[in-house]
Protein backbone atom coordinates (compact mmCIF):
# COMPACT_ATOMS: atom_id res chain seq x y z
CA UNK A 1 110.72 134.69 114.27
CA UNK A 2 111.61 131.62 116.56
CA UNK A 3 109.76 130.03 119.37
CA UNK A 4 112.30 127.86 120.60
CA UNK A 5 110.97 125.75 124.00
CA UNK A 6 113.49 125.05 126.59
CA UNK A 7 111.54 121.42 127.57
CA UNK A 8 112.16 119.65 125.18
CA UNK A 9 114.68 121.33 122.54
CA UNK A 10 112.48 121.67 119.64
CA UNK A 11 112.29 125.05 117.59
CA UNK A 12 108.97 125.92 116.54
CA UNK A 13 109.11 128.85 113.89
CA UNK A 14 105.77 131.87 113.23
CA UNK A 15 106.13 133.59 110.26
CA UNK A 16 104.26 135.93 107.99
CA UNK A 17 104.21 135.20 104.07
CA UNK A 18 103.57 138.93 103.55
CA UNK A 19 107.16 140.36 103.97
CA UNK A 20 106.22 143.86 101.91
CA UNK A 21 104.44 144.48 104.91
CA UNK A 22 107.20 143.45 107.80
CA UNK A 23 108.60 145.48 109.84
CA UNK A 24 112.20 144.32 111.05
CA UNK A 25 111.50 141.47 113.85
CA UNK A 26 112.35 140.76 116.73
CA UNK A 27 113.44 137.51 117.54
CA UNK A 28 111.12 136.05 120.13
CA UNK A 29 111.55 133.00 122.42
CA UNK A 30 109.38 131.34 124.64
CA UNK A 31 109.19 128.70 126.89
CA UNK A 32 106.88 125.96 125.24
CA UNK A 33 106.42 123.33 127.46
CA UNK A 34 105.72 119.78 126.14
CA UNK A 35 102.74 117.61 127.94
CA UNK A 36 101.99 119.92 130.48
CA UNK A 37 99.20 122.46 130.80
CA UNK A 38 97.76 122.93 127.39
CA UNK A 39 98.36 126.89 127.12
CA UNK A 40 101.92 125.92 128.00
CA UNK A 41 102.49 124.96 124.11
CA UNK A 42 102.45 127.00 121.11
CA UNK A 43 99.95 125.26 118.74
CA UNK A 44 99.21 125.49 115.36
CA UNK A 45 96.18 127.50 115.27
CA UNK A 46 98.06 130.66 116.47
CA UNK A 47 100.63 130.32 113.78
CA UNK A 48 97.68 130.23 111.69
CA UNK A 49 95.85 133.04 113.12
CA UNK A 50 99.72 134.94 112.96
CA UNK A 51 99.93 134.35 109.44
CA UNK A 52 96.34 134.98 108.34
CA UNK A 53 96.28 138.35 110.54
CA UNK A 54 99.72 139.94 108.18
CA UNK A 55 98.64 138.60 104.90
CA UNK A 56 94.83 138.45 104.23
CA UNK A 57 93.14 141.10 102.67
CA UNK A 58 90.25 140.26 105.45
CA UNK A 59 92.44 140.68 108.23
CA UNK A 60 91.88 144.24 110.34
CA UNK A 61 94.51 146.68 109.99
CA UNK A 62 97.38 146.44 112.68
CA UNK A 63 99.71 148.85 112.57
CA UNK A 64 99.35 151.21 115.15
CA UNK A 65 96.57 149.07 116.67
CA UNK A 66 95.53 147.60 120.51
CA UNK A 67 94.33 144.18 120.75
CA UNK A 68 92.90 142.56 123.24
CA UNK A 69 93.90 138.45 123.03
CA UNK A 70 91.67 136.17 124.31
CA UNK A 71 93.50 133.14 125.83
CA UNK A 72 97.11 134.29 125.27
CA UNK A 73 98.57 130.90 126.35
CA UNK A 74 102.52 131.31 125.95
CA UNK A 75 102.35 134.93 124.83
CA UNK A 76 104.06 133.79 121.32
CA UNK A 77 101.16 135.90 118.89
CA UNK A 78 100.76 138.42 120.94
CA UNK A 79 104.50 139.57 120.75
CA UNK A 80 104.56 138.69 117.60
CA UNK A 81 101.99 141.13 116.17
CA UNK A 82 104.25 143.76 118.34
CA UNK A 83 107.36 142.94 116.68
CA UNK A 84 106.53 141.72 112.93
CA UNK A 85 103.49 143.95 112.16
CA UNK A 86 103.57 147.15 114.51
CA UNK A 87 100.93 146.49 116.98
CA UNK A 88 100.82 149.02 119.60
CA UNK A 89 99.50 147.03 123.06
CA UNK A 90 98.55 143.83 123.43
CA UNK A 91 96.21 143.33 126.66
CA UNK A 92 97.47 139.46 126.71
CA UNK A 93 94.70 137.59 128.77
CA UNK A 94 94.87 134.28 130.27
CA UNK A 95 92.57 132.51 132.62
CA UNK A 96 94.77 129.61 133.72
CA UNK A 97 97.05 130.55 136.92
CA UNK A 98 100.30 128.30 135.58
CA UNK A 99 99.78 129.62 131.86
CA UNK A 100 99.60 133.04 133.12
CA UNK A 101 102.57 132.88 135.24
CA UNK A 102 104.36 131.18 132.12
CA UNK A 103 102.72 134.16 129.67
CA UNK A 104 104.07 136.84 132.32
CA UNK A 105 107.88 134.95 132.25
CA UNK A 106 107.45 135.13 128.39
CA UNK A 107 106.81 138.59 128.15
CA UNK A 108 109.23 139.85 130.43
CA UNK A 109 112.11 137.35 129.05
CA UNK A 110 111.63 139.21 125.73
CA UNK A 111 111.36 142.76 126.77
CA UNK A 112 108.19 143.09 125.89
CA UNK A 113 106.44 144.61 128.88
CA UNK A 114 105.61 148.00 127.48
CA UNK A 115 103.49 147.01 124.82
CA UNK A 116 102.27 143.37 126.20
CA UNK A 117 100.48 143.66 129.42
CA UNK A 118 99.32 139.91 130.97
CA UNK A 119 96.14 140.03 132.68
CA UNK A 120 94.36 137.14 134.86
CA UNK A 121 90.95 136.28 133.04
CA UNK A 122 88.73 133.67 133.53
CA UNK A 123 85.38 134.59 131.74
CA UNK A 124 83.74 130.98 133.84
CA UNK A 125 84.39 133.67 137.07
CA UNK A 126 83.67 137.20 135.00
CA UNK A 127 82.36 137.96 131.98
CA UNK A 128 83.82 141.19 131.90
CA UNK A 129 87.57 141.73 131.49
CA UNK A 130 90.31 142.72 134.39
CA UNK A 131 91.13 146.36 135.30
CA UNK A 132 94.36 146.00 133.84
CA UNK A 133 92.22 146.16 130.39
CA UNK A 134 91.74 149.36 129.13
CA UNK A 135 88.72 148.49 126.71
CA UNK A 136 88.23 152.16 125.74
CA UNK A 137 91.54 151.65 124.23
CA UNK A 138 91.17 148.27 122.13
CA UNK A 139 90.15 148.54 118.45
CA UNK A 140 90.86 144.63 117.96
CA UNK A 141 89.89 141.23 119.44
CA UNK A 142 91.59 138.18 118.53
CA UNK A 143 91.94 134.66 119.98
CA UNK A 144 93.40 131.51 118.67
CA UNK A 145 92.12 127.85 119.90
CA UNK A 146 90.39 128.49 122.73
CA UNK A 147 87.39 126.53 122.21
CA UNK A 148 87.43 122.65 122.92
CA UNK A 149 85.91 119.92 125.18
CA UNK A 150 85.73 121.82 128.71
CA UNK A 151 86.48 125.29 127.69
CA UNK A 152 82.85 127.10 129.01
CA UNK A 153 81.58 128.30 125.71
CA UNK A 154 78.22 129.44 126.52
CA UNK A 155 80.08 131.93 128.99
CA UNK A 156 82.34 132.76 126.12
CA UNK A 157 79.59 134.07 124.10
CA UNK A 158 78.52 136.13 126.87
CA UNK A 159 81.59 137.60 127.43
CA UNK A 160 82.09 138.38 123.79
CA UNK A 161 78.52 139.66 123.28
CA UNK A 162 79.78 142.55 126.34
CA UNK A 163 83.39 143.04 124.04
CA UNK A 164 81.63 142.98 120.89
CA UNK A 165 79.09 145.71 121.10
CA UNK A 166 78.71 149.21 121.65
CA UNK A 167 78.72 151.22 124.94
CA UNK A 168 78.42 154.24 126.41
CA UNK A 169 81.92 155.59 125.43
CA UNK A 170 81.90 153.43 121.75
CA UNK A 171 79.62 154.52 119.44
CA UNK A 172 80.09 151.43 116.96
CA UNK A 173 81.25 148.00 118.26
CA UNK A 174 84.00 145.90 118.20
CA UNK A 175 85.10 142.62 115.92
CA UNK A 176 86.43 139.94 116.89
CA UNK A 177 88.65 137.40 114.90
CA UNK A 178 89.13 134.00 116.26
CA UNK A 179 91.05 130.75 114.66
CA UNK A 180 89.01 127.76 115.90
CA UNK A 181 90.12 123.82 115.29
CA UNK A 182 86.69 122.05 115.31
CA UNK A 183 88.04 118.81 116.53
CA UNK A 184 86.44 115.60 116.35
CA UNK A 185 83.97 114.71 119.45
CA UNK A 186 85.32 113.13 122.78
CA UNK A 187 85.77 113.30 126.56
CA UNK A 188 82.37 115.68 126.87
CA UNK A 189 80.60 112.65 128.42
CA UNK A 190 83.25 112.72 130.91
CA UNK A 191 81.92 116.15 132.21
CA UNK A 192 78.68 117.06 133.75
CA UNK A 193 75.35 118.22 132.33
CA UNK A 194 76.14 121.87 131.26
CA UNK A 195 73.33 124.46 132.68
CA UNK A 196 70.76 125.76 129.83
CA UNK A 197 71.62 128.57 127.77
CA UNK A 198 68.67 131.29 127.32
CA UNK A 199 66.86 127.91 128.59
CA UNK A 200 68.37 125.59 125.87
CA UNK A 201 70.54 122.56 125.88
CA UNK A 202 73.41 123.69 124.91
CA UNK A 203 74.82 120.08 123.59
CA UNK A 204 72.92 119.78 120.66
CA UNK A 205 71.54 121.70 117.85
CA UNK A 206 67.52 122.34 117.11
CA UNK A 207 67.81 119.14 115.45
CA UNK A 208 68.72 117.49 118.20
CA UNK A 209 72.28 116.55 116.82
CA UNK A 210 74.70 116.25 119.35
CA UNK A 211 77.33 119.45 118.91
CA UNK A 212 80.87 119.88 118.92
CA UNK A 213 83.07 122.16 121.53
CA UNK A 214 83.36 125.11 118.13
CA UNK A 215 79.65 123.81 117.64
CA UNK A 216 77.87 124.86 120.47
CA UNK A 217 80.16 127.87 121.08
CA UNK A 218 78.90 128.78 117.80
CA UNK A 219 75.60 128.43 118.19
CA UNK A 220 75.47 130.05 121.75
CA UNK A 221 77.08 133.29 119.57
CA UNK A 222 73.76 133.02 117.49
CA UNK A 223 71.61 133.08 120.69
CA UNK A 224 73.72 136.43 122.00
CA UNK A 225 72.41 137.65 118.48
CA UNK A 226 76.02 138.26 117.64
CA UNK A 227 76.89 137.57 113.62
CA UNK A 228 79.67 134.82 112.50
CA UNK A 229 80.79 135.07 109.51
CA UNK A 230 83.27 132.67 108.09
CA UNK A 231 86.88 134.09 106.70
CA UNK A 232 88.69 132.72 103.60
CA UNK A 233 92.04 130.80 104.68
CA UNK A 234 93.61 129.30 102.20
CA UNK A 235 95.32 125.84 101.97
CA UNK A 236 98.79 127.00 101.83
CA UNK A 237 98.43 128.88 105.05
CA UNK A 238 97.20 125.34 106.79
CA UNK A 239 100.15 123.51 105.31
CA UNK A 240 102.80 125.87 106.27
CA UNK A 241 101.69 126.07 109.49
CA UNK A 242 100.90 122.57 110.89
CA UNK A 243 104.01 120.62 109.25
CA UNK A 244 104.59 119.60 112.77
CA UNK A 245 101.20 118.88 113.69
CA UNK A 246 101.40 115.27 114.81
CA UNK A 247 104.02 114.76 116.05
CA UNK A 248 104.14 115.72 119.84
CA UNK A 249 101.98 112.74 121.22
CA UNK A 250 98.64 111.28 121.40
CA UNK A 251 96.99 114.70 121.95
CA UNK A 252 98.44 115.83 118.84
CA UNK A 253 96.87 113.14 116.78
CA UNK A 254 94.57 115.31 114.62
CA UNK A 255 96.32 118.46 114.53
CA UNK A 256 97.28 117.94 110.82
CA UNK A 257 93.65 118.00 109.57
CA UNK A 258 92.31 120.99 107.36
CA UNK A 259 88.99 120.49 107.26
CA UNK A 260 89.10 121.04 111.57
CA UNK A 261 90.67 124.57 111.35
CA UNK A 262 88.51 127.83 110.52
CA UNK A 263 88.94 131.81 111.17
CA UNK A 264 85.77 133.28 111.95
CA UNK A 265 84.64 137.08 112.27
CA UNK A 266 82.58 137.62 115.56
CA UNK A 267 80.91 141.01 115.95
CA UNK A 268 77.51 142.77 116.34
CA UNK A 269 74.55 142.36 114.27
CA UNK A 270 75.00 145.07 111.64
CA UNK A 271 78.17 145.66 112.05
CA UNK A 272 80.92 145.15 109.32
């Protein structure tokens, strides 16, 4: 399947190693838009999370299933997981106006507007998701680099604590998979003091060691008494998938390091 960007011409490519359990694709193109808004772009982590999703034993089962995507950006693994591996619905949030209205070109460009519906969420404004999410209906939460220098992750954590666990019409909660790139520190001291969390700091650990974006969205999980567990994600998956890490400008630079990309399992104490 091809993500091929009209500005500039360059073809990225999402595949799945596990063909056995393909369906027949789709070919899907999006618009992937160089140096602008960063959920313009189709970054490594979601061919990651693409890849992991159809071929780890790990993964949650898909076929038949309705996700709910945290972050969607272009729209390029939700439509994906509707046309290689026979995903159902894809409630394909975004919480950037100009990404959204990119995600929403995306998904109609393709066809894909039965079974990928773009919704408008910014969990800094709500911690509960739009209307247009049907959460009764969503076995499945995934999410692909959405946590980095600015990106509210102590409101994250709340909102995923709410997703995560039971309710009144859900007997057992929800899990949620996310592919994180723990990249190296810089720009927070450009922003301002963050409020306390549950009356910590939220910028360092109970050490006192200064935190990283993944860091302190981690540990802000911990204080919503939500379990993280870390997946297994194997080397080959991280070189087939960031060959072209590096090579799209500065903010690139350390896209082609392993030891900054992880897939985590996010769910309620107790449950699986």
């Amino acid at each position: 399947v091809y993500f091929i960007p009209r500005l500039p011409a360059i073809c990225h490519t999402i595949s799945s190693d596990n063909m056995d359990n393909m369906i027949t694709p789709k070919m899907i193109v999006v618009r992937d838009i160089k140096d602008q808004a960063i959920g313009t772009e189709v970054w490594p982590a979601s061919r990651m999370m693409l890849n992991w999703l159809g071929s780890s034993a790990d993964a949650p089962a898909l076929a038949g299933a309705t996700i709910l995507e945290l972050g969607s950006g272009t729209g390029a693994l939700a439509m994906s997981l509707v046309s290689q591996h026979g995903v159902s619905h894809v409630f394909a949030s975004e919480g950037e106006a100009d990404v959204f209205e990119n995600l929403r070109a995306n998904v109609s460009d393709n066809g894909m507007g039965a079974a990928v519906v773009p919704c408008l969420w910014d969990w800094k404004d709500s911690l509960l998701p739009p209307a247009e999410v049907l959460l009764d209906t969503v076995d499945v939460i995934i999410a692909s680099d959405i946590v980095y220098v600015g990106s509210s992750e102590c409101e994250l954590s709340h909102a995923l604590a709410g997703l995560c666990r039971p309710d009144v019409n859900r007997s057992t909660g929800r899990t949620a998979w996310l592919c994180l790139a723990d990249r190296p520190q810089g720009g927070e001291r450009f922003l301002p003091p963050p409020d306390l969390d549950d009356g910590m700091d939220s910028r360092y650990d109970a050490d006192g060691r200064v935190l990283s974006a993944v860091g302190r969205f981690l540990h802000a999980c911990a204080r919503r008494g939500l379990q993280v567990q870390r997946m297994n994600m194997g080397a080959e998956l991280f070189e087939i998938e960031t060959k072209e890490a590096g090579c799209h400008g500065e903010r690139r630079e350390f896209e082609g390091c392993i030891q900054m990309y992880r897939i985590w399992s996010i769910s309620e104490l107790g449950e699986p």
